[in-house]
ModelCIF file with pLDDT and N, C-alpha, C, O atoms, coordinates in Angstrom:
data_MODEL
#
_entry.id   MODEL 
#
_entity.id                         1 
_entity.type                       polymer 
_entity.pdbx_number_of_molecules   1 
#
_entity_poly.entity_id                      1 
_entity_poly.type                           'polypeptide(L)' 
_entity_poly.nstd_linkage                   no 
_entity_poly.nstd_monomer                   no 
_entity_poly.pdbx_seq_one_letter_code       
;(UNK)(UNK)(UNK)(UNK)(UNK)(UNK)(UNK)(UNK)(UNK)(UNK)(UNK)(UNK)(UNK)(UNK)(UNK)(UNK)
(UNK)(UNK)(UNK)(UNK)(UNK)(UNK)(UNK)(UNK)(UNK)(UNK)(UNK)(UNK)(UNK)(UNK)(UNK)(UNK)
(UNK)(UNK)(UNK)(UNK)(UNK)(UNK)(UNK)(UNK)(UNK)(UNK)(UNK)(UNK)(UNK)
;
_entity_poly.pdbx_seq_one_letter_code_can   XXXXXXXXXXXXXXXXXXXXXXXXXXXXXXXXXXXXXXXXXXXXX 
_entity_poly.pdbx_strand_id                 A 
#
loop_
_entity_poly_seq.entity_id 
_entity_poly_seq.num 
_entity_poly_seq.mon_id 
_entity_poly_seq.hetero 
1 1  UNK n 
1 2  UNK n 
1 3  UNK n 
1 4  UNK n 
1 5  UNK n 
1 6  UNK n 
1 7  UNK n 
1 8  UNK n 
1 9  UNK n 
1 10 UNK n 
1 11 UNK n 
1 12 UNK n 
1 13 UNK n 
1 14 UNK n 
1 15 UNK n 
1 16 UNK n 
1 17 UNK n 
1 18 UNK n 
1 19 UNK n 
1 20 UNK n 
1 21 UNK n 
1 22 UNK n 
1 23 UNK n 
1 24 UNK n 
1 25 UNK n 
1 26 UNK n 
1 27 UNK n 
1 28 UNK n 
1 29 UNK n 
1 30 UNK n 
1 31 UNK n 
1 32 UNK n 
1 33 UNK n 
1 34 UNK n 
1 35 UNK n 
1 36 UNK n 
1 37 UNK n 
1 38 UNK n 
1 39 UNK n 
1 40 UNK n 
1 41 UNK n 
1 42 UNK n 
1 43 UNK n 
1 44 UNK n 
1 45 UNK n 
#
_struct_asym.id          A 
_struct_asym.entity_id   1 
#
loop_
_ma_qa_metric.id 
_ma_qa_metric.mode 
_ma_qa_metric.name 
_ma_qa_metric.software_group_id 
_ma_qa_metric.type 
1 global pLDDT . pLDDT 
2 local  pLDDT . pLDDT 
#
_ma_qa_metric_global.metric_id      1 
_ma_qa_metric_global.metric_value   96.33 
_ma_qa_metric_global.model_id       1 
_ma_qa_metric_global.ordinal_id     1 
#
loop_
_ma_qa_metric_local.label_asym_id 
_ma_qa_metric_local.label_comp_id 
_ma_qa_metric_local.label_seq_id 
_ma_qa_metric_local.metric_id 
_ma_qa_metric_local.metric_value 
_ma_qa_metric_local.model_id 
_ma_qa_metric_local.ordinal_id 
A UNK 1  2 96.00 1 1  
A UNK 2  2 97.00 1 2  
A UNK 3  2 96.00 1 3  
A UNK 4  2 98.00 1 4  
A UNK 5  2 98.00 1 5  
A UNK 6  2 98.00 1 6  
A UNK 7  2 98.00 1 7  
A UNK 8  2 97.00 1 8  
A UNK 9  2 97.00 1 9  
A UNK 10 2 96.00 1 10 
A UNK 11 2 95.00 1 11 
A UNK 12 2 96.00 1 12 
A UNK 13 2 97.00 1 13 
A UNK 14 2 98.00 1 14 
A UNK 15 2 97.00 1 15 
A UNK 16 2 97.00 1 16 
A UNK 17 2 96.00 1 17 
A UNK 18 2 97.00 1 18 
A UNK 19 2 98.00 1 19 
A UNK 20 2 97.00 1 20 
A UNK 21 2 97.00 1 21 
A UNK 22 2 97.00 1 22 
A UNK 23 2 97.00 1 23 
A UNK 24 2 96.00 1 24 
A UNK 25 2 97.00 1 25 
A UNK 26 2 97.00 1 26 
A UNK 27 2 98.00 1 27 
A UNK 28 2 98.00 1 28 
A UNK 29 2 98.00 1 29 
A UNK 30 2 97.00 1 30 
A UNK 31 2 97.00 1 31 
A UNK 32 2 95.00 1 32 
A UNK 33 2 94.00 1 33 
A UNK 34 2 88.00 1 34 
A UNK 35 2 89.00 1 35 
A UNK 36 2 91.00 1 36 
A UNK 37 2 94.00 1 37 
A UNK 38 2 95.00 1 38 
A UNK 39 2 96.00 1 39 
A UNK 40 2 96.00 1 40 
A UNK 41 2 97.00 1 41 
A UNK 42 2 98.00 1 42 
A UNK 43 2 98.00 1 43 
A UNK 44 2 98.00 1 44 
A UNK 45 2 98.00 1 45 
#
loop_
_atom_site.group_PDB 
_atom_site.id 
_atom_site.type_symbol 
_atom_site.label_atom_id 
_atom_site.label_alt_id 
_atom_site.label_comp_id 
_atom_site.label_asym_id 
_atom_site.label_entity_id 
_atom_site.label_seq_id 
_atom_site.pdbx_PDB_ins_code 
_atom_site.Cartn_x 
_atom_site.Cartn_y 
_atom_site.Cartn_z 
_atom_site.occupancy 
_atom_site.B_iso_or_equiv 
_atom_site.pdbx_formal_charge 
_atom_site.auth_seq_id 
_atom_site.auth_comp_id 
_atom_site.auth_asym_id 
_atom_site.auth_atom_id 
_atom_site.pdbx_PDB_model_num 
ATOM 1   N N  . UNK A 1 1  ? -135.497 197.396 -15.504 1.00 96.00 ? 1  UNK A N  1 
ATOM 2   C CA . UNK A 1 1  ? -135.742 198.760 -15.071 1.00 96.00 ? 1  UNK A CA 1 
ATOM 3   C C  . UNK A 1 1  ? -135.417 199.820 -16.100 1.00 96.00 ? 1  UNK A C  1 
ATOM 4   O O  . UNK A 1 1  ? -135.563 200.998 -15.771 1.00 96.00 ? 1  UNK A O  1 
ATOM 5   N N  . UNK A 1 2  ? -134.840 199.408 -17.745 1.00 97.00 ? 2  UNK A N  1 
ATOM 6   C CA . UNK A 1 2  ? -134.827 200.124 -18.248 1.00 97.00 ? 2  UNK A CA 1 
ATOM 7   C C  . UNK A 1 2  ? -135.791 200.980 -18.643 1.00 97.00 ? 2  UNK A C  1 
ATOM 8   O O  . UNK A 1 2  ? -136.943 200.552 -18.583 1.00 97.00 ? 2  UNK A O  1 
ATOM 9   N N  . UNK A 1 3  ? -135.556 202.467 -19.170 1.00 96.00 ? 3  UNK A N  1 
ATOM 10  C CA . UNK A 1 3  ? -137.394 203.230 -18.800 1.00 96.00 ? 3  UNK A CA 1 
ATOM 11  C C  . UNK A 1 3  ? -137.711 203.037 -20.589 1.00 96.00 ? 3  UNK A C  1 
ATOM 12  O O  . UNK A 1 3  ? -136.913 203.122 -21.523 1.00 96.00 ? 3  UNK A O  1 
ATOM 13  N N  . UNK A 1 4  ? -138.892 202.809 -20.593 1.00 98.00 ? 4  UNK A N  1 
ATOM 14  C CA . UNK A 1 4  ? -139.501 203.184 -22.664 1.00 98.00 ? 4  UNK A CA 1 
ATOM 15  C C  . UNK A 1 4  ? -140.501 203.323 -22.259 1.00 98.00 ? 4  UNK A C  1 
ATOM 16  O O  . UNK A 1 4  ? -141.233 202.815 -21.410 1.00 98.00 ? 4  UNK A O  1 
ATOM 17  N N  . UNK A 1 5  ? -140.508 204.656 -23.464 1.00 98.00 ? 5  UNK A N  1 
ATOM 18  C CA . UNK A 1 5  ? -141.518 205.440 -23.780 1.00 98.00 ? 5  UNK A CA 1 
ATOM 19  C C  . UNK A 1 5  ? -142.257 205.288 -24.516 1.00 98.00 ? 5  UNK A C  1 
ATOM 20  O O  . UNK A 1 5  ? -141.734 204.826 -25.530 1.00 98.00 ? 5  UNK A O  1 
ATOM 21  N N  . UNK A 1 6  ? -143.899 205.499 -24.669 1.00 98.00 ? 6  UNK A N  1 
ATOM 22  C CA . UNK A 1 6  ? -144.670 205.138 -25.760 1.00 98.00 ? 6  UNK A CA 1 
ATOM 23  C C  . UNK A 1 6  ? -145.404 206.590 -26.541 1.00 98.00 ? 6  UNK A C  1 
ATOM 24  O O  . UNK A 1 6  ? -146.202 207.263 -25.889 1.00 98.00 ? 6  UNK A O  1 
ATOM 25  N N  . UNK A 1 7  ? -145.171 206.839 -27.474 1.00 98.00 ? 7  UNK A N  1 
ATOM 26  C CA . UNK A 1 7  ? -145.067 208.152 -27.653 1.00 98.00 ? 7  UNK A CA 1 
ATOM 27  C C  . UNK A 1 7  ? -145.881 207.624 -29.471 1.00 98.00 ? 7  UNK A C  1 
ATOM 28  O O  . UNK A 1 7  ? -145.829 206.626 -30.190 1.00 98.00 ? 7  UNK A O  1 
ATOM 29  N N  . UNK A 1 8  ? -146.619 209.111 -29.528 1.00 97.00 ? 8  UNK A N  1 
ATOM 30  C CA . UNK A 1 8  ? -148.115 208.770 -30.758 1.00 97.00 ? 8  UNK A CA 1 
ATOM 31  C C  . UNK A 1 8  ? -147.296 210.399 -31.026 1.00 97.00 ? 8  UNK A C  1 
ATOM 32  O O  . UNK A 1 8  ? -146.915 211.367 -30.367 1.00 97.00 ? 8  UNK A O  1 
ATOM 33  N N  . UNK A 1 9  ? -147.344 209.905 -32.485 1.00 97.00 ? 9  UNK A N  1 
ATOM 34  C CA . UNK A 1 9  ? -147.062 210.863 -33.722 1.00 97.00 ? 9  UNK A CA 1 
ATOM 35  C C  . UNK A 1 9  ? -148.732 211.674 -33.700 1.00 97.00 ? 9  UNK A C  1 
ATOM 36  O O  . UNK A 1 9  ? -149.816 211.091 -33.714 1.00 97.00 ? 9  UNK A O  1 
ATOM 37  N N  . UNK A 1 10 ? -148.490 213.117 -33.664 1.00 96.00 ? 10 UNK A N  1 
ATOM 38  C CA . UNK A 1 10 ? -149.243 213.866 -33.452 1.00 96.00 ? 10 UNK A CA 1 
ATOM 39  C C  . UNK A 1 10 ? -149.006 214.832 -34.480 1.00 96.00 ? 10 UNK A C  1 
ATOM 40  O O  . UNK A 1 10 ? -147.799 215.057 -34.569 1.00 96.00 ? 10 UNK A O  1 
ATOM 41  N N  . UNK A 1 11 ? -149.846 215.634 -35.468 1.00 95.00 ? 11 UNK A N  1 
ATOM 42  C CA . UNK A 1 11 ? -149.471 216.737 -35.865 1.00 95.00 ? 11 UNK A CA 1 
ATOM 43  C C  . UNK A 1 11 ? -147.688 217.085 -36.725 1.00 95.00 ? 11 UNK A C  1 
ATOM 44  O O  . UNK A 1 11 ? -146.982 218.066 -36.960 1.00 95.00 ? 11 UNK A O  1 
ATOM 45  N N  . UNK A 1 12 ? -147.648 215.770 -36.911 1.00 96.00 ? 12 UNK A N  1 
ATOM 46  C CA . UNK A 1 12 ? -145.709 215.876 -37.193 1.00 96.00 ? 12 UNK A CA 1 
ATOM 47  C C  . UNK A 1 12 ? -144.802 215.608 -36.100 1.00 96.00 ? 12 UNK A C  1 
ATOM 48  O O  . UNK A 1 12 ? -143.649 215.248 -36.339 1.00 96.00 ? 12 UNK A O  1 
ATOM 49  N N  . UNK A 1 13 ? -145.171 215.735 -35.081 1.00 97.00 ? 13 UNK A N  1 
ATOM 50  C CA . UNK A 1 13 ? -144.527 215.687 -33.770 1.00 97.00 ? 13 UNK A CA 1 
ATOM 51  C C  . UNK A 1 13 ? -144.793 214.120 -32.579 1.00 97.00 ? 13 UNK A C  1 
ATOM 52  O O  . UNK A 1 13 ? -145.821 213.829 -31.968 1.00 97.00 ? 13 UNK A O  1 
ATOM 53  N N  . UNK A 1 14 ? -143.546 213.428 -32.597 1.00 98.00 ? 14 UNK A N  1 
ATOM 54  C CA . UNK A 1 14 ? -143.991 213.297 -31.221 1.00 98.00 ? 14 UNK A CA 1 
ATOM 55  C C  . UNK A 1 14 ? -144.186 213.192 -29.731 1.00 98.00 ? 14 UNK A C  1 
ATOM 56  O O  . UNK A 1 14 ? -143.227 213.482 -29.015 1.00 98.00 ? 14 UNK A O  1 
ATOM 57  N N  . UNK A 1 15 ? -145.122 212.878 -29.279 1.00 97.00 ? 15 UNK A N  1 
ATOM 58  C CA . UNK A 1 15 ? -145.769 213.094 -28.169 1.00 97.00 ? 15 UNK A CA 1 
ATOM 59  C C  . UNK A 1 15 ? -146.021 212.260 -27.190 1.00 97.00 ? 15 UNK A C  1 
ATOM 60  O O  . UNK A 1 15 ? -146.900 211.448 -27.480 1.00 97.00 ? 15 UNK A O  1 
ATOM 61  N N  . UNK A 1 16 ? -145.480 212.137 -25.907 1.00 97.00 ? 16 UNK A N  1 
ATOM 62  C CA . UNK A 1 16 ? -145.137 211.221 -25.015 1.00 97.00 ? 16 UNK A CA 1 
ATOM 63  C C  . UNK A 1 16 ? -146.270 210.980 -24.457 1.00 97.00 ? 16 UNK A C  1 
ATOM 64  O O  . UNK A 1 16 ? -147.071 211.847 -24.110 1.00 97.00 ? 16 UNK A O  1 
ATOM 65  N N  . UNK A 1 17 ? -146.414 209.728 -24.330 1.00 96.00 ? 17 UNK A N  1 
ATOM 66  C CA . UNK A 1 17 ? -148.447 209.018 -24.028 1.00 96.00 ? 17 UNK A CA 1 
ATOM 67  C C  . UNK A 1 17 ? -147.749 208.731 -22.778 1.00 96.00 ? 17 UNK A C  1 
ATOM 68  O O  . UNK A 1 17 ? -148.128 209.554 -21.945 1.00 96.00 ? 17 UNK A O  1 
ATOM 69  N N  . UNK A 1 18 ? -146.978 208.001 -22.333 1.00 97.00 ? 18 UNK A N  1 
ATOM 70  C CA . UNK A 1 18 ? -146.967 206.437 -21.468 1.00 97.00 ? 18 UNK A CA 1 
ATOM 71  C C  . UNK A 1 18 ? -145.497 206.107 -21.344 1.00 97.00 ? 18 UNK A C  1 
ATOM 72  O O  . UNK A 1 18 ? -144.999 205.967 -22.461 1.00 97.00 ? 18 UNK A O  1 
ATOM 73  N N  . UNK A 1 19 ? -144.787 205.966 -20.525 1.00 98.00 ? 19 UNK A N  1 
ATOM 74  C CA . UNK A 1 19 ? -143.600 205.420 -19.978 1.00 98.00 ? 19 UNK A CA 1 
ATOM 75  C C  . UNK A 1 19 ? -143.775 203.859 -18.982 1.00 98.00 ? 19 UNK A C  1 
ATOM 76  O O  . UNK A 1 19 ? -144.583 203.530 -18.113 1.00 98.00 ? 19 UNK A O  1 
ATOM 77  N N  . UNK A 1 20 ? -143.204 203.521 -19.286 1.00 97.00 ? 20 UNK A N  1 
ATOM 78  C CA . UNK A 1 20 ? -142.688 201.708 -18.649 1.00 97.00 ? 20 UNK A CA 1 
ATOM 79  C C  . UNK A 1 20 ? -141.444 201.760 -18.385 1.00 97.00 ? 20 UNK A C  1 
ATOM 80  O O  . UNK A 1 20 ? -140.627 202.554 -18.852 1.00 97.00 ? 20 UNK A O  1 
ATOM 81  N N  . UNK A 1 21 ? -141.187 200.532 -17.285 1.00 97.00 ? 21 UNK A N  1 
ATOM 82  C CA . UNK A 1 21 ? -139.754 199.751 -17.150 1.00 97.00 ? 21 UNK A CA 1 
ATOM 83  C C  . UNK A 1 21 ? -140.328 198.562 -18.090 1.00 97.00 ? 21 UNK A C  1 
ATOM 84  O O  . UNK A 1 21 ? -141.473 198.451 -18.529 1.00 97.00 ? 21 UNK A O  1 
ATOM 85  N N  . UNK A 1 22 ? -138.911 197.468 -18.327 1.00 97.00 ? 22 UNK A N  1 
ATOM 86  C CA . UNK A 1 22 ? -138.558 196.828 -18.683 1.00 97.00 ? 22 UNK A CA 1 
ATOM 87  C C  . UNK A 1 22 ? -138.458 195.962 -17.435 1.00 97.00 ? 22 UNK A C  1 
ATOM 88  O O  . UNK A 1 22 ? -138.411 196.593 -16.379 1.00 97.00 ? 22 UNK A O  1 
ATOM 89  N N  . UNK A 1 23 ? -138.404 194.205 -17.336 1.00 97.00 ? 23 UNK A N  1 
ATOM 90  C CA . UNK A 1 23 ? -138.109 193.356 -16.986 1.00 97.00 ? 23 UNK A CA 1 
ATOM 91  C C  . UNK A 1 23 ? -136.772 192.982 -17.219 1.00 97.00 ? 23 UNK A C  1 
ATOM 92  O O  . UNK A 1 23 ? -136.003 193.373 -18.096 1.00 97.00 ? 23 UNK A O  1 
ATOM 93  N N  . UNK A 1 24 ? -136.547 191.893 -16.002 1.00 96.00 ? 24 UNK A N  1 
ATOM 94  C CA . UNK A 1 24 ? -135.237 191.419 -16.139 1.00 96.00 ? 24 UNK A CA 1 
ATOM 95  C C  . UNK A 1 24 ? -134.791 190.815 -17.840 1.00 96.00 ? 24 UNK A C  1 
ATOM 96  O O  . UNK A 1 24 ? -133.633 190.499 -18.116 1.00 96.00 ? 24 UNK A O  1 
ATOM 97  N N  . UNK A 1 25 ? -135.800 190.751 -18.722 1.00 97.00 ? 25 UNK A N  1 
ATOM 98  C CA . UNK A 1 25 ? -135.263 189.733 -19.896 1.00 97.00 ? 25 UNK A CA 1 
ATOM 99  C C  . UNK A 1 25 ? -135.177 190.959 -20.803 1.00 97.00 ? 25 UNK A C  1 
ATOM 100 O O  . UNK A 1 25 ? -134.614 190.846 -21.892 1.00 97.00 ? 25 UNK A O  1 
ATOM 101 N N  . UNK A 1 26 ? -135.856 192.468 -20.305 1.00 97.00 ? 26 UNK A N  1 
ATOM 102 C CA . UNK A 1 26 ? -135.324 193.561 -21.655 1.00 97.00 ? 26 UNK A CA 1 
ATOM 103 C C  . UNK A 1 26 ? -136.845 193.585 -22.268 1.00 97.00 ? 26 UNK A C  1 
ATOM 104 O O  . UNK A 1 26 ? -136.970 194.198 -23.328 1.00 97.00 ? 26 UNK A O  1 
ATOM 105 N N  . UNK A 1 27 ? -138.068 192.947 -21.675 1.00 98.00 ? 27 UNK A N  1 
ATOM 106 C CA . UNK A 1 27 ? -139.484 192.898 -22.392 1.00 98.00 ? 27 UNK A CA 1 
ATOM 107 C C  . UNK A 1 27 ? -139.951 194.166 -21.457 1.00 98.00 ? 27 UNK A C  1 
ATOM 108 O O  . UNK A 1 27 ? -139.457 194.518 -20.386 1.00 98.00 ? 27 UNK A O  1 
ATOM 109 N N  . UNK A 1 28 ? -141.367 194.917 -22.388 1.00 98.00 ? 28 UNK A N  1 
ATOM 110 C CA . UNK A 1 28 ? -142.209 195.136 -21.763 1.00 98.00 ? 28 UNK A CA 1 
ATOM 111 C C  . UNK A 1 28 ? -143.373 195.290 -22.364 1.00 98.00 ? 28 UNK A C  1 
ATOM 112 O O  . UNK A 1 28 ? -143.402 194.575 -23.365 1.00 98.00 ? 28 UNK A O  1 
ATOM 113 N N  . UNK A 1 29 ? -144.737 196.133 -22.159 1.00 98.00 ? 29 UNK A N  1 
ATOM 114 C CA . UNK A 1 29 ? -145.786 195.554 -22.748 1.00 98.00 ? 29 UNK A CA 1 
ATOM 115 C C  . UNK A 1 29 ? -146.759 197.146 -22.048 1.00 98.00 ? 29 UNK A C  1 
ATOM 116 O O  . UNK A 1 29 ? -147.119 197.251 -20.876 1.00 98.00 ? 29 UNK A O  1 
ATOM 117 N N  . UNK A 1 30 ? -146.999 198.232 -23.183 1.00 97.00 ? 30 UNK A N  1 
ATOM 118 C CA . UNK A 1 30 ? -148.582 198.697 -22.996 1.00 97.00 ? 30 UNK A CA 1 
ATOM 119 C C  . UNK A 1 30 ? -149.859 198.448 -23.504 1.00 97.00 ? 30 UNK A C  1 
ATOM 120 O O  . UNK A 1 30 ? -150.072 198.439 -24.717 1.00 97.00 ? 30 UNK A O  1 
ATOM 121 N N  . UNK A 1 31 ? -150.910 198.200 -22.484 1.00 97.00 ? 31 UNK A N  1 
ATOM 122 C CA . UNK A 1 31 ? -152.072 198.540 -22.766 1.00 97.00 ? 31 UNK A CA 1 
ATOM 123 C C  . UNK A 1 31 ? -153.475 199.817 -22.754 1.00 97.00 ? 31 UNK A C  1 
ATOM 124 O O  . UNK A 1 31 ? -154.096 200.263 -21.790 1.00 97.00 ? 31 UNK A O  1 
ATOM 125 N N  . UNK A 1 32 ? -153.583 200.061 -23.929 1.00 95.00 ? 32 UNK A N  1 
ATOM 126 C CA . UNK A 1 32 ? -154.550 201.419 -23.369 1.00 95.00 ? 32 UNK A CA 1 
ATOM 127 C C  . UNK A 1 32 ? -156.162 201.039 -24.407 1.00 95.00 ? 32 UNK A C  1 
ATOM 128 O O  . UNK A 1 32 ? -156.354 200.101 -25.181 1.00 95.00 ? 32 UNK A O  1 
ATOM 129 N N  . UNK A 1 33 ? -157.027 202.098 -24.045 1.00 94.00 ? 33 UNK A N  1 
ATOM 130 C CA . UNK A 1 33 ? -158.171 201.998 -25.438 1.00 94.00 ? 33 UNK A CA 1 
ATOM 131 C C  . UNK A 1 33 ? -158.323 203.182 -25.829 1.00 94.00 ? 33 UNK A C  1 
ATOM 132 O O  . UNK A 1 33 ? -157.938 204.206 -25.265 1.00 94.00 ? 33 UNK A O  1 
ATOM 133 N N  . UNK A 1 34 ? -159.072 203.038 -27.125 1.00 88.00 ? 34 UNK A N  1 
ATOM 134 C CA . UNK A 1 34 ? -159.118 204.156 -27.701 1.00 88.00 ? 34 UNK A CA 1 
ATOM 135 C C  . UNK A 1 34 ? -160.826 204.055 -27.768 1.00 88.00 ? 34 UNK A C  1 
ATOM 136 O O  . UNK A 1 34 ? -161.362 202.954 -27.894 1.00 88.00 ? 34 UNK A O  1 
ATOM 137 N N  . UNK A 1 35 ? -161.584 205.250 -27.675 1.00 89.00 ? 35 UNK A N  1 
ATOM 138 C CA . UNK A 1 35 ? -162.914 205.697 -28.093 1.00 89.00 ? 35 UNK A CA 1 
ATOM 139 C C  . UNK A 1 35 ? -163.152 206.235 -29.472 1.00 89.00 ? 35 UNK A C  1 
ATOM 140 O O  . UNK A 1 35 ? -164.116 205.939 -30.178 1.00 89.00 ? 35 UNK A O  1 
ATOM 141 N N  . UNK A 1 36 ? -162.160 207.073 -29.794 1.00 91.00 ? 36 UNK A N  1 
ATOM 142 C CA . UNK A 1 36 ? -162.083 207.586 -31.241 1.00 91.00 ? 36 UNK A CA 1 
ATOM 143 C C  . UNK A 1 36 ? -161.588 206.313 -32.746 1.00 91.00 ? 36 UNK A C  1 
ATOM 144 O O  . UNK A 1 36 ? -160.598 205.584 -32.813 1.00 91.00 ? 36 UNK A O  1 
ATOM 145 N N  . UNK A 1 37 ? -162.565 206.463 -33.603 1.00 94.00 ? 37 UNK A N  1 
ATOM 146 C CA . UNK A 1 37 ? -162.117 205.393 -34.407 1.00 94.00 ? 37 UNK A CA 1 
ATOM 147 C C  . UNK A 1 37 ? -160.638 206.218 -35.690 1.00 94.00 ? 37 UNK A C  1 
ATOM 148 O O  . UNK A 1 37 ? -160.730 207.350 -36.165 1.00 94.00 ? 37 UNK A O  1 
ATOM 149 N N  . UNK A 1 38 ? -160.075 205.755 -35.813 1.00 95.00 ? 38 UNK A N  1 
ATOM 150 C CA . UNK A 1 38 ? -159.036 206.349 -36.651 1.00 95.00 ? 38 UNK A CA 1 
ATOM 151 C C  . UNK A 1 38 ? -157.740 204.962 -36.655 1.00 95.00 ? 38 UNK A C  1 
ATOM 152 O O  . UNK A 1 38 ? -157.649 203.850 -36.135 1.00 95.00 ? 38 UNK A O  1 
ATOM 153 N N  . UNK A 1 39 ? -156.720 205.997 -37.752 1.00 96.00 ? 39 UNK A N  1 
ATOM 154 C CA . UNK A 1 39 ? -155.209 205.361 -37.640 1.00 96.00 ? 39 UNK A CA 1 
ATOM 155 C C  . UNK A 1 39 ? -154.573 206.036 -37.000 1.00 96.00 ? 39 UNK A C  1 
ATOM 156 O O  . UNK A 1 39 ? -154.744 207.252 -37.094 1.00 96.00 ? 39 UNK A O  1 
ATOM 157 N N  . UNK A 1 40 ? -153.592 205.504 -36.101 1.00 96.00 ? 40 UNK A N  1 
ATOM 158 C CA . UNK A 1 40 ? -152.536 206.631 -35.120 1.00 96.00 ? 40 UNK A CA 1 
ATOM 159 C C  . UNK A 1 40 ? -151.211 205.579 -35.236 1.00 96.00 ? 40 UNK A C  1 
ATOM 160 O O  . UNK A 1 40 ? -151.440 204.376 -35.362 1.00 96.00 ? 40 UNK A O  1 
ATOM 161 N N  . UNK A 1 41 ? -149.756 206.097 -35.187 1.00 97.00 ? 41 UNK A N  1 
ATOM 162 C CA . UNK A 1 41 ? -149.270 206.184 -35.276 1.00 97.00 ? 41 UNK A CA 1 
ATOM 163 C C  . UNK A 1 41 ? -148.202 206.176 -34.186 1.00 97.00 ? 41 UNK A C  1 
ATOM 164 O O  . UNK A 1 41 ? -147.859 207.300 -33.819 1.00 97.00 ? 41 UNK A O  1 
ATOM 165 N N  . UNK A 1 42 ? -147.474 204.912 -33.462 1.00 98.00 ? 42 UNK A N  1 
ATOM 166 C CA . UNK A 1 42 ? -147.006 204.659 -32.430 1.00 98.00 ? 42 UNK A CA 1 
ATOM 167 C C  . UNK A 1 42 ? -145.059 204.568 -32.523 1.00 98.00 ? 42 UNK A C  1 
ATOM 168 O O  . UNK A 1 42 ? -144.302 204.401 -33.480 1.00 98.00 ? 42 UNK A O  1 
ATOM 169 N N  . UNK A 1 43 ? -144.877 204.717 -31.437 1.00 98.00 ? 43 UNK A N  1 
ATOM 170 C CA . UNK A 1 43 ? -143.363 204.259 -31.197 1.00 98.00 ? 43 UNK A CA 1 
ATOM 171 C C  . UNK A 1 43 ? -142.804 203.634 -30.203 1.00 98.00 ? 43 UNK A C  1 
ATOM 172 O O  . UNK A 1 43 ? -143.631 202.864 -29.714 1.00 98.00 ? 43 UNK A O  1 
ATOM 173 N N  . UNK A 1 44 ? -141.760 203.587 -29.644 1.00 98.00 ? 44 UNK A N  1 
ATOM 174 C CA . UNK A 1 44 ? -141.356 203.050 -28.351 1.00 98.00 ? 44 UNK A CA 1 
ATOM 175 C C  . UNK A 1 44 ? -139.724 203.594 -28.341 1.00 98.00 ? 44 UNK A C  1 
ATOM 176 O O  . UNK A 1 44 ? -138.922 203.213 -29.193 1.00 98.00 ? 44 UNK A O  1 
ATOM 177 N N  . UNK A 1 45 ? -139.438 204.355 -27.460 1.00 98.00 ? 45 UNK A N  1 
ATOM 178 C CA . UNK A 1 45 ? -138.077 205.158 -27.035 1.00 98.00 ? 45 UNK A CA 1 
ATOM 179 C C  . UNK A 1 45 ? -137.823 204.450 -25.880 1.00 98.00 ? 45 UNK A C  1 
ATOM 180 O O  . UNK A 1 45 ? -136.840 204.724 -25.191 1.00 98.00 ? 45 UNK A O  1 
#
């Protein structure tokens, strides 16, 4: 139930996409798509 955040470097800044819990073992897992072709720039808080 721990909460993480998935958050995309924007402009210098970043910027909170997507929040999750965690499982009993401390895992968790997002999926999203993108339409725009590019590089972006991810994290997890």
């Amino acid at each position: 139930g721990t909460r993480v955040e998935r958050q995309r470097l924007v402009n210098g800044t970043w910027v909170l996409v997507a929040a999750t819990a965690t499982s009993s073992t401390g895992s968790y897992s997002f999926s999203f798509t993108w339409k725009t072709a590019g590089k972006f720039t991810y994290r997890v808080v």
